[in-house]
PDB file of N, CA and C in Angstrom:
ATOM      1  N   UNK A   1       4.489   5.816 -17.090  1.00  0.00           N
ATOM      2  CA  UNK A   1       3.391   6.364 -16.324  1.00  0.00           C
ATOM      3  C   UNK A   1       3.540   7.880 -16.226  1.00  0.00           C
ATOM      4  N   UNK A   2       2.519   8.400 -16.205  1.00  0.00           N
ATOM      5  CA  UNK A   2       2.061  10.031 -15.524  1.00  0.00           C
ATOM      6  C   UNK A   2       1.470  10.261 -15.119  1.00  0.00           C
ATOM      7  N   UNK A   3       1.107  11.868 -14.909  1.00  0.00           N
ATOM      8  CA  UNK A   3      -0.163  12.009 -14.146  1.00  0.00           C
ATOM      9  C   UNK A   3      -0.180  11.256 -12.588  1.00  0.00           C
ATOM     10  N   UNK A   4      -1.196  10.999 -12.264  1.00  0.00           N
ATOM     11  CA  UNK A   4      -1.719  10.399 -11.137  1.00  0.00           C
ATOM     12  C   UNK A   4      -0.898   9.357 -10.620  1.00  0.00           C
ATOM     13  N   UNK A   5       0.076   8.306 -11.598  1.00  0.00           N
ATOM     14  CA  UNK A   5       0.602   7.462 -11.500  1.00  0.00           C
ATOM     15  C   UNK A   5       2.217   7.906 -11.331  1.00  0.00           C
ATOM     16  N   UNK A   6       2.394   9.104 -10.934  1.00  0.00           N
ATOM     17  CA  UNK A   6       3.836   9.314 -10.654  1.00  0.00           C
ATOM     18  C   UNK A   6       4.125   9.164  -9.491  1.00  0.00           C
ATOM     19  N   UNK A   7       5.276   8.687  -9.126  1.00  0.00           N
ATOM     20  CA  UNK A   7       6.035   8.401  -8.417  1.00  0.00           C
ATOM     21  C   UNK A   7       5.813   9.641  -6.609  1.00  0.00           C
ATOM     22  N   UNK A   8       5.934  10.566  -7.351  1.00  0.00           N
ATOM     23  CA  UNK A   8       5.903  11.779  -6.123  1.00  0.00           C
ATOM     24  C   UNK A   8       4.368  11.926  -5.811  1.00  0.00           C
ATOM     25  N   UNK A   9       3.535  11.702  -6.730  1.00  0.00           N
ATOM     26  CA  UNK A   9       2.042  11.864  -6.871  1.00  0.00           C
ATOM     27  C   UNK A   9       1.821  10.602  -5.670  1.00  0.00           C
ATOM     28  N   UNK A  10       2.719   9.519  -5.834  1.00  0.00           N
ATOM     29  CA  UNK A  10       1.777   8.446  -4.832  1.00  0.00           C
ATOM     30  C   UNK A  10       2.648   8.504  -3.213  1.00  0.00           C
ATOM     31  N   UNK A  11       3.561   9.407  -3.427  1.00  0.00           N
ATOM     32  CA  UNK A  11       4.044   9.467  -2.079  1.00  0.00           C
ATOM     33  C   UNK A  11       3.596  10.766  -1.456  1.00  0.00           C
ATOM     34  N   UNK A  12       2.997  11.608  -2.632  1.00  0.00           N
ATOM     35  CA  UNK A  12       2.048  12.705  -1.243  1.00  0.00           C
ATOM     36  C   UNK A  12       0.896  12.241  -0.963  1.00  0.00           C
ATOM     37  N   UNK A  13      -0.193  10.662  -1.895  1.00  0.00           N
ATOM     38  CA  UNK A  13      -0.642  10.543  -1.538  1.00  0.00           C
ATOM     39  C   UNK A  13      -1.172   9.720   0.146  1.00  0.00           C
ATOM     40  N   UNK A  14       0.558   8.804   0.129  1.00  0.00           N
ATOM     41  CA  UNK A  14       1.012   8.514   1.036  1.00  0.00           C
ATOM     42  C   UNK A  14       0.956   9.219   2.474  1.00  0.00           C
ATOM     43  N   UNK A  15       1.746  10.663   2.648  1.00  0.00           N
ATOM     44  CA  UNK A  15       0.899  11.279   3.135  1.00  0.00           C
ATOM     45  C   UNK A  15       0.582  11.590   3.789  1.00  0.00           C
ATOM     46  N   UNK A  16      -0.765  12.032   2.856  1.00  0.00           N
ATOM     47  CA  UNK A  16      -1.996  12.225   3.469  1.00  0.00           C
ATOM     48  C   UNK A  16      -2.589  11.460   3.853  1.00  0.00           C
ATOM     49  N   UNK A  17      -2.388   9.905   3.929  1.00  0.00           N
ATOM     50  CA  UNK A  17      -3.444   9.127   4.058  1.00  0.00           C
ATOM     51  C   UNK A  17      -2.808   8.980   5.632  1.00  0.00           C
ATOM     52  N   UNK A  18      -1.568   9.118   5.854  1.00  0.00           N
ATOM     53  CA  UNK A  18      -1.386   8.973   7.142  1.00  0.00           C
ATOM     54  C   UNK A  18      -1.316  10.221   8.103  1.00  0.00           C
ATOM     55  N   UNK A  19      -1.356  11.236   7.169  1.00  0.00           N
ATOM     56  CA  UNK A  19      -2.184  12.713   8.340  1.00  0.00           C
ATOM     57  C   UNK A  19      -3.963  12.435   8.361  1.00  0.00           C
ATOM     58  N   UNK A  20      -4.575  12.015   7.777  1.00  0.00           N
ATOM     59  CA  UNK A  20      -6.095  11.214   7.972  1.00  0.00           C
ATOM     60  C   UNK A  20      -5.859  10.089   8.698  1.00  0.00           C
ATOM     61  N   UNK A  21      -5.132   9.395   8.923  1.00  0.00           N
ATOM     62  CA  UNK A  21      -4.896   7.986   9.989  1.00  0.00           C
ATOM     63  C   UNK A  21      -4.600   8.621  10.956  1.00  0.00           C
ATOM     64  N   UNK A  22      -3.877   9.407  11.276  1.00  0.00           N
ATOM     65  CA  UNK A  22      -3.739  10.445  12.460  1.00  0.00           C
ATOM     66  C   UNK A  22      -4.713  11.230  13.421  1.00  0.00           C
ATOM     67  N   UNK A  23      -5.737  11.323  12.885  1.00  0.00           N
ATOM     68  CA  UNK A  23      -6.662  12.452  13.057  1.00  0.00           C
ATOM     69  C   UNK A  23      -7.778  11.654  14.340  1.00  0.00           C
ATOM     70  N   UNK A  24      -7.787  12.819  14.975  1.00  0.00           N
ATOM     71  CA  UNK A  24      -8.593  12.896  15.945  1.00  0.00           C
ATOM     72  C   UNK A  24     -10.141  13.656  15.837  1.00  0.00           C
ATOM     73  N   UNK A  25     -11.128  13.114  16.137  1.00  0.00           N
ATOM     74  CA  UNK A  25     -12.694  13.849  16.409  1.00  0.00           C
ATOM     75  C   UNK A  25     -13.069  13.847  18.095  1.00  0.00           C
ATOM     76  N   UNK A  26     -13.711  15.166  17.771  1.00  0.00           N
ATOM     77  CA  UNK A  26     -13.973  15.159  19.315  1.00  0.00           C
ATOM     78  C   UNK A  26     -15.426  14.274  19.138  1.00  0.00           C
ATOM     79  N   UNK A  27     -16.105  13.565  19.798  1.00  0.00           N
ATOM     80  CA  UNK A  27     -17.631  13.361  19.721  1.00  0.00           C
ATOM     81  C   UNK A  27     -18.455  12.267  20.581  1.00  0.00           C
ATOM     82  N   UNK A  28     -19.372  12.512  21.503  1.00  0.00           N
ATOM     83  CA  UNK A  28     -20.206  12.012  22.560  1.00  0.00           C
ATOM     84  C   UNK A  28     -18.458  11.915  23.815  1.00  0.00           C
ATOM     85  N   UNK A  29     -18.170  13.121  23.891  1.00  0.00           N
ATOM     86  CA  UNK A  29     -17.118  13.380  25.263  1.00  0.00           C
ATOM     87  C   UNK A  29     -16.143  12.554  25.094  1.00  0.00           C
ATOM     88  N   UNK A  30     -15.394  12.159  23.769  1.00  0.00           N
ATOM     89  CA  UNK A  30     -14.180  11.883  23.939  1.00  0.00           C
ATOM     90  C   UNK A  30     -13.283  11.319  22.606  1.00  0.00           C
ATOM     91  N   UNK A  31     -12.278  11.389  22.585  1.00  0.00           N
ATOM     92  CA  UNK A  31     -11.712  11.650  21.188  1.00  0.00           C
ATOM     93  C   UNK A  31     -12.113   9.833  20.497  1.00  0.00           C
ATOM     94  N   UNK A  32     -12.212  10.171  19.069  1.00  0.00           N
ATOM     95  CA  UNK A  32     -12.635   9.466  18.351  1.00  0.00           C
ATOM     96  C   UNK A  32     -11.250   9.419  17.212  1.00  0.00           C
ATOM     97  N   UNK A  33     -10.801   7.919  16.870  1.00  0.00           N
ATOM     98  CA  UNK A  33     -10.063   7.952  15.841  1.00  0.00           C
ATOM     99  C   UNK A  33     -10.275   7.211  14.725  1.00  0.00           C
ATOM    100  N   UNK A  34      -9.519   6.605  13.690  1.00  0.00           N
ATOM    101  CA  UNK A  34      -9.497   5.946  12.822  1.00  0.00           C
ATOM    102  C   UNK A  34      -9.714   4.279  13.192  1.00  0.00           C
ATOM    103  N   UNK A  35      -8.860   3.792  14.045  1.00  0.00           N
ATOM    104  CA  UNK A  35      -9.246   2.528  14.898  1.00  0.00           C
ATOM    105  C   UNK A  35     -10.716   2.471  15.352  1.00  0.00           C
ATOM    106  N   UNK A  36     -11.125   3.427  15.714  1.00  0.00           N
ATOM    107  CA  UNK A  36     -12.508   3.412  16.216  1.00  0.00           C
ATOM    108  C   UNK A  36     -13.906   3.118  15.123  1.00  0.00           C
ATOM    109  N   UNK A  37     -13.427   3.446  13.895  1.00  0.00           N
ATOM    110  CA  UNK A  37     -14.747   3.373  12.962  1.00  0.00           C
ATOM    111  C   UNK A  37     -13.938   2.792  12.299  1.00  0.00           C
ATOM    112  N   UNK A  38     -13.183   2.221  11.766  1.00  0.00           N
ATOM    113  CA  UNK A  38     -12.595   1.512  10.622  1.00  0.00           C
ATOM    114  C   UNK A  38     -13.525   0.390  10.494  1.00  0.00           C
ATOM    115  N   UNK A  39     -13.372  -0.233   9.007  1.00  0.00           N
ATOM    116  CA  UNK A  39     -13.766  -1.426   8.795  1.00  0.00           C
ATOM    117  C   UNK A  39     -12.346  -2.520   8.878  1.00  0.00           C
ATOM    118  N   UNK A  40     -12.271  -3.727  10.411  1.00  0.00           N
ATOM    119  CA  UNK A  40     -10.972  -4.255  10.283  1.00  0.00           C
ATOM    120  C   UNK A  40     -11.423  -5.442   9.581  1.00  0.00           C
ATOM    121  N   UNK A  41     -11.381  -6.399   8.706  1.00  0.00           N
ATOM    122  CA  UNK A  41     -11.550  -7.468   8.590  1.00  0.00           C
ATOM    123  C   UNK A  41     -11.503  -8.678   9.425  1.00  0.00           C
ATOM    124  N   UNK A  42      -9.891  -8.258   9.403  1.00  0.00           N
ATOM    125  CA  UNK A  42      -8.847  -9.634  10.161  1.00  0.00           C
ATOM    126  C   UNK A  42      -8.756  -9.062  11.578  1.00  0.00           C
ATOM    127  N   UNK A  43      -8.763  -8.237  12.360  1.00  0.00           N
ATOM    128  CA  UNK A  43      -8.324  -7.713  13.373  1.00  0.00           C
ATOM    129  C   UNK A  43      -9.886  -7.045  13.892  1.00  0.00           C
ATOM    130  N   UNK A  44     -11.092  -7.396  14.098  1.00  0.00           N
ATOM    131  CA  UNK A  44     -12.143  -6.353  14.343  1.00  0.00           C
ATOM    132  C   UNK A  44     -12.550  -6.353  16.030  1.00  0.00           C
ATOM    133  N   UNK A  45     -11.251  -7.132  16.529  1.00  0.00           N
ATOM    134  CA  UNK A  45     -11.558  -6.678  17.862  1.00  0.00           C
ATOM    135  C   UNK A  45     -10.741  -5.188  18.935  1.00  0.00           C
ATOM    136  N   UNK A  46      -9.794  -5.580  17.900  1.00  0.00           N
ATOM    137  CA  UNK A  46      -8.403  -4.442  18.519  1.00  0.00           C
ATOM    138  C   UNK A  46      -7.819  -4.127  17.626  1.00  0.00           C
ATOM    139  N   UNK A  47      -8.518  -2.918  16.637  1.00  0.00           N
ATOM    140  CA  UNK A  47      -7.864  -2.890  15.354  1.00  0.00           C
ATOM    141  C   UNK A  47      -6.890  -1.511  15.544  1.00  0.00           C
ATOM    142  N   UNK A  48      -5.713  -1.819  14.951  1.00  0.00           N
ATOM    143  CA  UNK A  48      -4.901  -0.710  14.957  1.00  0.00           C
ATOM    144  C   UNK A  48      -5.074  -0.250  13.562  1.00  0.00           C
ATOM    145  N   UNK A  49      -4.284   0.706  13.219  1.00  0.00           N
ATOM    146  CA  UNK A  49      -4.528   1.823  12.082  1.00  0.00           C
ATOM    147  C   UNK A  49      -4.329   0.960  10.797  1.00  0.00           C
ATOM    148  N   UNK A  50      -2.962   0.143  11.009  1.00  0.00           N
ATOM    149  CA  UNK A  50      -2.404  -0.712   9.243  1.00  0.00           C
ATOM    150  C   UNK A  50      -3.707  -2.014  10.219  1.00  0.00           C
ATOM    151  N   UNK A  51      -4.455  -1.973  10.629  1.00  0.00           N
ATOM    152  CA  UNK A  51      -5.564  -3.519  10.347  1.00  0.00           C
ATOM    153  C   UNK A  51      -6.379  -2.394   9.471  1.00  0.00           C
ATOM    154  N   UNK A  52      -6.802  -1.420   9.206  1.00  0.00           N
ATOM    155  CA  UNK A  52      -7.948  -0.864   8.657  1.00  0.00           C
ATOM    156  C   UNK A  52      -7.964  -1.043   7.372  1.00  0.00           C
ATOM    157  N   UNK A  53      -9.360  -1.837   6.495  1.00  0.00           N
ATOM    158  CA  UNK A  53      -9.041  -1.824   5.212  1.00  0.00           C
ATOM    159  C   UNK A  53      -9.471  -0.631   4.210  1.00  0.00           C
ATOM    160  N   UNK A  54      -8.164   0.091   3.663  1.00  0.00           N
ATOM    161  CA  UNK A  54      -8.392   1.494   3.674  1.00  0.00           C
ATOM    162  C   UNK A  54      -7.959   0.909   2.049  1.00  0.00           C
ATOM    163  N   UNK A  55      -8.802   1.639   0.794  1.00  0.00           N
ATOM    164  CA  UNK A  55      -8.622   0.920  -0.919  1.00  0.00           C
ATOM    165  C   UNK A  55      -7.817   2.365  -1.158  1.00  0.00           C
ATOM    166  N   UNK A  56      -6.277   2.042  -1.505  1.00  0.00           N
ATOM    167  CA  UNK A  56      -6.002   2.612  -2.295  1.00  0.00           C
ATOM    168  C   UNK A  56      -4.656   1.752  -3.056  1.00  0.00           C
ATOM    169  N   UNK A  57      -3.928   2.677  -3.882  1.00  0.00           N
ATOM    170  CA  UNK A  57      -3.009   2.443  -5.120  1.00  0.00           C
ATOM    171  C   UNK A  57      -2.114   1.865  -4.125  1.00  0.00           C
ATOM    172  N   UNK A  58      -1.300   2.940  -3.475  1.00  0.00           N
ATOM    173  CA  UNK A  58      -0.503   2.682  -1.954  1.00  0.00           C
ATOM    174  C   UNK A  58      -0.362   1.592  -1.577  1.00  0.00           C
ATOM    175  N   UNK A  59      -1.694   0.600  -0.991  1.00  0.00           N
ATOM    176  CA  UNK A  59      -1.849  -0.934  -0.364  1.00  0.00           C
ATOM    177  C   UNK A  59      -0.810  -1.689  -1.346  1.00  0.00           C
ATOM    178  N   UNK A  60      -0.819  -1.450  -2.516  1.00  0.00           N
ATOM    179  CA  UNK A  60      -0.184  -2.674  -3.301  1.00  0.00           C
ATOM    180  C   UNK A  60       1.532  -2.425  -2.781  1.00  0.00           C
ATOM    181  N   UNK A  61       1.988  -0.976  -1.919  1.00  0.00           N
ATOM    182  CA  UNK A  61       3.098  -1.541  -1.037  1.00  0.00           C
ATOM    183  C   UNK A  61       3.153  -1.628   0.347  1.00  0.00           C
ATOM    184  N   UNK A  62       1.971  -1.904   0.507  1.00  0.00           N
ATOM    185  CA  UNK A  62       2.004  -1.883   1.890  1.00  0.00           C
ATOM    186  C   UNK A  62       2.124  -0.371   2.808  1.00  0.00           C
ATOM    187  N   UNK A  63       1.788   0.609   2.056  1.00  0.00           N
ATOM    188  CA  UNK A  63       1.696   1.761   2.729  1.00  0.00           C
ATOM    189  C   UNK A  63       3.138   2.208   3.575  1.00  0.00           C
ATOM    190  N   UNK A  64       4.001   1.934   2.182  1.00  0.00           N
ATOM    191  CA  UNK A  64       5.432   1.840   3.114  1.00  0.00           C
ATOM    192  C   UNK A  64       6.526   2.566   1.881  1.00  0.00           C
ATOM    193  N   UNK A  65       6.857   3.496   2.206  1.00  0.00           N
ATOM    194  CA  UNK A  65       7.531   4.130   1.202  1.00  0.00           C
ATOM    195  C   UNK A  65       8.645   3.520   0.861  1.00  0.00           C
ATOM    196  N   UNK A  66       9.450   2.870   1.784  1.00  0.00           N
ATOM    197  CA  UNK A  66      10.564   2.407   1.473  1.00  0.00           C
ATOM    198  C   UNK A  66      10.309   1.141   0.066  1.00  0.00           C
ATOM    199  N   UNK A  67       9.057   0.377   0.189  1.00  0.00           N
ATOM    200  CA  UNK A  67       9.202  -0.336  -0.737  1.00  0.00           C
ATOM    201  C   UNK A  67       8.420   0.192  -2.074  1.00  0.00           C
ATOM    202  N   UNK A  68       8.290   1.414  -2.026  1.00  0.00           N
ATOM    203  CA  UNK A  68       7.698   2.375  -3.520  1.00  0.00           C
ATOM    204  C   UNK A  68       8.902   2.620  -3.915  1.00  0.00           C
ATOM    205  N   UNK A  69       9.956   2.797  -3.330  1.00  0.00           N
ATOM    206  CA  UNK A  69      11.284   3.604  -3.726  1.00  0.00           C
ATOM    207  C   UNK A  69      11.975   2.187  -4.419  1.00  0.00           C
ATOM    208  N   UNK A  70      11.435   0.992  -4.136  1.00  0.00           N
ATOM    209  CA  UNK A  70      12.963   0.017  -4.451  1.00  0.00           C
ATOM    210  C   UNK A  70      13.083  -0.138  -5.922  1.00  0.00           C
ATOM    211  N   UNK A  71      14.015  -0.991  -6.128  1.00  0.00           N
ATOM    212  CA  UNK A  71      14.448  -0.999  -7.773  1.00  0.00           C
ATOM    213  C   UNK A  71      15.572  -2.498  -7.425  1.00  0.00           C
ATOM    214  N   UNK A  72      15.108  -3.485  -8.509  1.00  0.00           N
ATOM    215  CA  UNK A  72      16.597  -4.286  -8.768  1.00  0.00           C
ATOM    216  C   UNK A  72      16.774  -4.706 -10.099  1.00  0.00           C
ATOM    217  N   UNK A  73      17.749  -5.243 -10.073  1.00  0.00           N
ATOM    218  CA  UNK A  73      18.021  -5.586 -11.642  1.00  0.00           C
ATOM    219  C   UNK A  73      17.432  -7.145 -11.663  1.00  0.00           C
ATOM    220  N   UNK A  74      16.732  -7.326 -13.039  1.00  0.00           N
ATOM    221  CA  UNK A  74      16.237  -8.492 -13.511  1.00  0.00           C
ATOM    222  C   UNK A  74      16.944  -8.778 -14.586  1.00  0.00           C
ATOM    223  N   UNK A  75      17.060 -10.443 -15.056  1.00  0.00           N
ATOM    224  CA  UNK A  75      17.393 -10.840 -16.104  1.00  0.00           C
ATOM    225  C   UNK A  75      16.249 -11.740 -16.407  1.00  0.00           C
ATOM    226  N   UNK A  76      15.327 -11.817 -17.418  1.00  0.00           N
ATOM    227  CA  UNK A  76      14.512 -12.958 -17.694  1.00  0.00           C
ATOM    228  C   UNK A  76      14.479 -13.259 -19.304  1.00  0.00           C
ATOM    229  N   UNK A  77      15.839 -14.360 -19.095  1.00  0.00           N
ATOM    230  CA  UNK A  77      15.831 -14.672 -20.657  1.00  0.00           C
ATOM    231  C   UNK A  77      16.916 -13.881 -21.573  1.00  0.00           C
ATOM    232  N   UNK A  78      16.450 -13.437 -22.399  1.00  0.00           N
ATOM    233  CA  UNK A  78      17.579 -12.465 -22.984  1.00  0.00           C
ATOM    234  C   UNK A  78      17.411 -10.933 -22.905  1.00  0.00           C
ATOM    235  N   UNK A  79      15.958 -10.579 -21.574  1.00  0.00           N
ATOM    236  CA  UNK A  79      15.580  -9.569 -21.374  1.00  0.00           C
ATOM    237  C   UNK A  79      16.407  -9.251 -20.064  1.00  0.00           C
ATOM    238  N   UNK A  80      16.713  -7.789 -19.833  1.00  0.00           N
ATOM    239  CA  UNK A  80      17.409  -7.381 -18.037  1.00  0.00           C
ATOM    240  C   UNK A  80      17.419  -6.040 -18.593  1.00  0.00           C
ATOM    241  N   UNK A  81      17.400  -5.890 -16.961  1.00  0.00           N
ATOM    242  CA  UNK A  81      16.900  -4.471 -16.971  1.00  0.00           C
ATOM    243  C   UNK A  81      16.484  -3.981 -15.527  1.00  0.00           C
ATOM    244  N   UNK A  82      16.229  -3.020 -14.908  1.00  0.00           N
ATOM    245  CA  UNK A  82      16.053  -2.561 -13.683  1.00  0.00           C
ATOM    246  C   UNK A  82      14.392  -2.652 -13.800  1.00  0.00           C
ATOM    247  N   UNK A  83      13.873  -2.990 -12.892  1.00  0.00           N
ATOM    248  CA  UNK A  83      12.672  -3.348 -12.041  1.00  0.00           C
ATOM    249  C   UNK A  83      12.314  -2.357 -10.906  1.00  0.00           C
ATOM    250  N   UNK A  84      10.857  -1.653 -11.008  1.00  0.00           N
ATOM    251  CA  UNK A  84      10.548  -0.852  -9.960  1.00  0.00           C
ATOM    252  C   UNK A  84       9.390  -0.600  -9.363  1.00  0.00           C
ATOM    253  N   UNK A  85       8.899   0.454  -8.993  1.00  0.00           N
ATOM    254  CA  UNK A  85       7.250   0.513  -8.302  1.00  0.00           C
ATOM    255  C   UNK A  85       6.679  -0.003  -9.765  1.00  0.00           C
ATOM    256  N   UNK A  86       7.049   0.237 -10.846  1.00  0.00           N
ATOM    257  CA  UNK A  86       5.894   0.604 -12.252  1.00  0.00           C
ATOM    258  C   UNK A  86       5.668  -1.534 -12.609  1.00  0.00           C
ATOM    259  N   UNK A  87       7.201  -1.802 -12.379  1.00  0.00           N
ATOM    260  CA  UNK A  87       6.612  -3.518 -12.713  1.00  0.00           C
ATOM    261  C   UNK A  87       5.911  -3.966 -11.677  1.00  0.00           C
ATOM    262  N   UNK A  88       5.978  -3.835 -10.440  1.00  0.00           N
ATOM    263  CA  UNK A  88       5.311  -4.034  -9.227  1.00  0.00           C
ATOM    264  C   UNK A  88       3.953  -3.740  -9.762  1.00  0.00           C
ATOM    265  N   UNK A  89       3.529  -2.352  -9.716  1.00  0.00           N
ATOM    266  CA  UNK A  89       2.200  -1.683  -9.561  1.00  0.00           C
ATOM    267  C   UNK A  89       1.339  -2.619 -10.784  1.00  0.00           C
ATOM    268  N   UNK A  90       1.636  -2.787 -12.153  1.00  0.00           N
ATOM    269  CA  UNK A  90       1.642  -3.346 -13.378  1.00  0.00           C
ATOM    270  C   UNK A  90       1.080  -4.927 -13.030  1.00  0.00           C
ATOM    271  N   UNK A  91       1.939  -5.388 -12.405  1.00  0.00           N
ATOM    272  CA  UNK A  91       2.200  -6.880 -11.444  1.00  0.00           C
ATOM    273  C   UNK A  91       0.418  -7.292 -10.736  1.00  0.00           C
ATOM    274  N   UNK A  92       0.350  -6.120  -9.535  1.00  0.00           N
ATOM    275  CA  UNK A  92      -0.722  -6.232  -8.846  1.00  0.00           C
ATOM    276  C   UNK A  92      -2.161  -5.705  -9.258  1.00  0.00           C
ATOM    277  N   UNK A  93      -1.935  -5.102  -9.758  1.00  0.00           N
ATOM    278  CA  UNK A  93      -2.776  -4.985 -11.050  1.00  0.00           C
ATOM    279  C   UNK A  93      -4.176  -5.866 -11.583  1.00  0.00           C
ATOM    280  N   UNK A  94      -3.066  -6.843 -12.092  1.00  0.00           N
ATOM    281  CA  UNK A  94      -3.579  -8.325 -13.113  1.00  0.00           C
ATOM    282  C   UNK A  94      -3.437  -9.524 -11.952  1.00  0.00           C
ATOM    283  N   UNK A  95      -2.778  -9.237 -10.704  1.00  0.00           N
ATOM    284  CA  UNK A  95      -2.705 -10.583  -9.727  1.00  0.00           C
ATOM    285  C   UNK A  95      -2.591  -9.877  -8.323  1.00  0.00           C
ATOM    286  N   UNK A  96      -4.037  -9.096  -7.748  1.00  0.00           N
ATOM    287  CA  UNK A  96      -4.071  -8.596  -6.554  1.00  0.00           C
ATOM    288  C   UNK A  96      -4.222  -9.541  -5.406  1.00  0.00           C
ATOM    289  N   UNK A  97      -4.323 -10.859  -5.723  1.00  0.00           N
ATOM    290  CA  UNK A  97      -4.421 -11.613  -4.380  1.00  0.00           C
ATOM    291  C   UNK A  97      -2.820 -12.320  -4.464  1.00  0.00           C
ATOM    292  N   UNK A  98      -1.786 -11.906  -5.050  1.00  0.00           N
ATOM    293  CA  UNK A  98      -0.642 -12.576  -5.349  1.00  0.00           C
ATOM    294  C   UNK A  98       0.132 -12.184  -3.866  1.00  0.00           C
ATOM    295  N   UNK A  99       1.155 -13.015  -3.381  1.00  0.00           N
ATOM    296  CA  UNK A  99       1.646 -13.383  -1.787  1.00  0.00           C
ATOM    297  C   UNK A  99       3.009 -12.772  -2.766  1.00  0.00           C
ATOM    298  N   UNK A 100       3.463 -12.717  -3.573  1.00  0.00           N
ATOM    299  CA  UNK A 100       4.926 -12.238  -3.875  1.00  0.00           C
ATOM    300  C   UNK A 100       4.520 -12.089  -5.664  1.00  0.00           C
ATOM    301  N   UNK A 101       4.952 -10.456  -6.021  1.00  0.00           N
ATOM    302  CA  UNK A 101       5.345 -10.627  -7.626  1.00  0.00           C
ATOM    303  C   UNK A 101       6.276 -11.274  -8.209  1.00  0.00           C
ATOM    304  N   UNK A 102       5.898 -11.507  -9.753  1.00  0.00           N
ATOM    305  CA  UNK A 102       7.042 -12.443 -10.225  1.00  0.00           C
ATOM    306  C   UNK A 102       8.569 -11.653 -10.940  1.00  0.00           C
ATOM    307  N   UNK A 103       8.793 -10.068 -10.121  1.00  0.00           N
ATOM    308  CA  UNK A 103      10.011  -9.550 -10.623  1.00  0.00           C
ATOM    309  C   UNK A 103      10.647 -10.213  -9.559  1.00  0.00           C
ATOM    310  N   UNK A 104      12.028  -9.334  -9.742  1.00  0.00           N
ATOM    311  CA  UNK A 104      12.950  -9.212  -9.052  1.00  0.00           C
ATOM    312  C   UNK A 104      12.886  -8.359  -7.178  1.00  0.00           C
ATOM    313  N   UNK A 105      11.693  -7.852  -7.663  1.00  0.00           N
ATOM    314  CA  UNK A 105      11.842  -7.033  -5.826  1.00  0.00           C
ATOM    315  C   UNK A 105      11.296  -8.265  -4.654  1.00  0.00           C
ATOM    316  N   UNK A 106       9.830  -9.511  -5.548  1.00  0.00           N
ATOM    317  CA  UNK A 106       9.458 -10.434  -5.094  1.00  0.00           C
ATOM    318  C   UNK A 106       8.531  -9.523  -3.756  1.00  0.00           C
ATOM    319  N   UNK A 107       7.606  -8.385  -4.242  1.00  0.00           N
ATOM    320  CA  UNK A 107       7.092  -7.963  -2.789  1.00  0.00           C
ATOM    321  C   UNK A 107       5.543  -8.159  -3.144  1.00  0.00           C
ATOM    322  N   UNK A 108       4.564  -8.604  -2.045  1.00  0.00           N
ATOM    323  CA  UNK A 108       3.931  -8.929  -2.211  1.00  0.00           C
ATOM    324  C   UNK A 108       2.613  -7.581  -2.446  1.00  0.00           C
ATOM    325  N   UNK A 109       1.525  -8.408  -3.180  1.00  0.00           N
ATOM    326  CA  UNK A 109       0.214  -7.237  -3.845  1.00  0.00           C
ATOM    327  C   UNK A 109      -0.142  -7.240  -2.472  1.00  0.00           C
ATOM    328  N   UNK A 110      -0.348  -8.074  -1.691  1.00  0.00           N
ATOM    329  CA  UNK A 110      -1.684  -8.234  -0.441  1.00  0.00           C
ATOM    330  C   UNK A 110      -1.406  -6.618   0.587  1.00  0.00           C
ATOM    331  N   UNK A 111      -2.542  -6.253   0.557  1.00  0.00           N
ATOM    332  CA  UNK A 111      -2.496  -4.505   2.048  1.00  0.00           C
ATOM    333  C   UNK A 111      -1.756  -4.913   2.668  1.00  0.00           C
ATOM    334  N   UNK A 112      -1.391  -3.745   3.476  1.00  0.00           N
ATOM    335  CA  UNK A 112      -1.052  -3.482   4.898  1.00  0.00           C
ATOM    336  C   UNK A 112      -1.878  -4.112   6.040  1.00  0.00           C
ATOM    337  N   UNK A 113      -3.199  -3.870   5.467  1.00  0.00           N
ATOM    338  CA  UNK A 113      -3.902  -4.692   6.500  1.00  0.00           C
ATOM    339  C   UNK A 113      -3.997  -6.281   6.021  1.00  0.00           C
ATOM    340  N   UNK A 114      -3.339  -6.981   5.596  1.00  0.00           N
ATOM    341  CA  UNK A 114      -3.883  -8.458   5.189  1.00  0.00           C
ATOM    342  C   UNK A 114      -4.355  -8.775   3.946  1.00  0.00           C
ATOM    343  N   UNK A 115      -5.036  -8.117   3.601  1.00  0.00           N
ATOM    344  CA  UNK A 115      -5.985  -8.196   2.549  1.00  0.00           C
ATOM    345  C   UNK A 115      -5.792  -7.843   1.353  1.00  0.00           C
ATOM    346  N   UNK A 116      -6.880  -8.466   0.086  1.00  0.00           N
ATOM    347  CA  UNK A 116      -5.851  -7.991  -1.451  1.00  0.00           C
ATOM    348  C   UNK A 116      -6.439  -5.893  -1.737  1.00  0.00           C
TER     349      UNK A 116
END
């Protein structure tokens, strides 16, 4: 991967998406946030910031850096080799409603908020 698909590229996009989850509007006398206009699916009565279904690359880890960073070793067959965001990302891809990929990290495609 390059470009857009690098590694540092998706953790500033990271972010930013959570200095925009952050953000405050002033408007009709009193602060307005992201909870407030989000679209929640699963949560649309008391939605906190990870219920919001927000589309990006990111969701496929859950908007969680620690699991962009992981890596393990796979053996499948007479193939092994280290496993990372790129088999993951690759993974969810082709199976965005998948509950766990079929590497070695086993983390699932579904958002932060629930959803694929």
């Amino acid at each position: 991967f390059s470009g857009v698909l690098a590694q540092d590229v998706l953790l500033a996009l990271l972010e930013l998406q959570e200095e925009l989850a952050g953000t405050t509007a002033w408007a009709q006398g009193r602060n307005v946030t992201l909870q407030d206009v989000c679209y929640a699916p699963l949560n649309p009565a008391a939605p906190g910031v990870g219920d919001c279904a927000v589309s990006s690359v990111t969701q496929y880890f859950q908007n969680n850096r620690s699991r962009l960073a992981l890596s393990a070793w796979q053996q499948d067959g007479k193939l092994q080799g280290t496993v990372d965001w790129h088999d993951h990302l690759i993974y969810c891809v082709n199976s965005p409603l998948s509950f766990k990929d079929i590497t070695a990290l086993e983390l699932s495609c579904m958002a932060e908020y629930g959803g694929p």
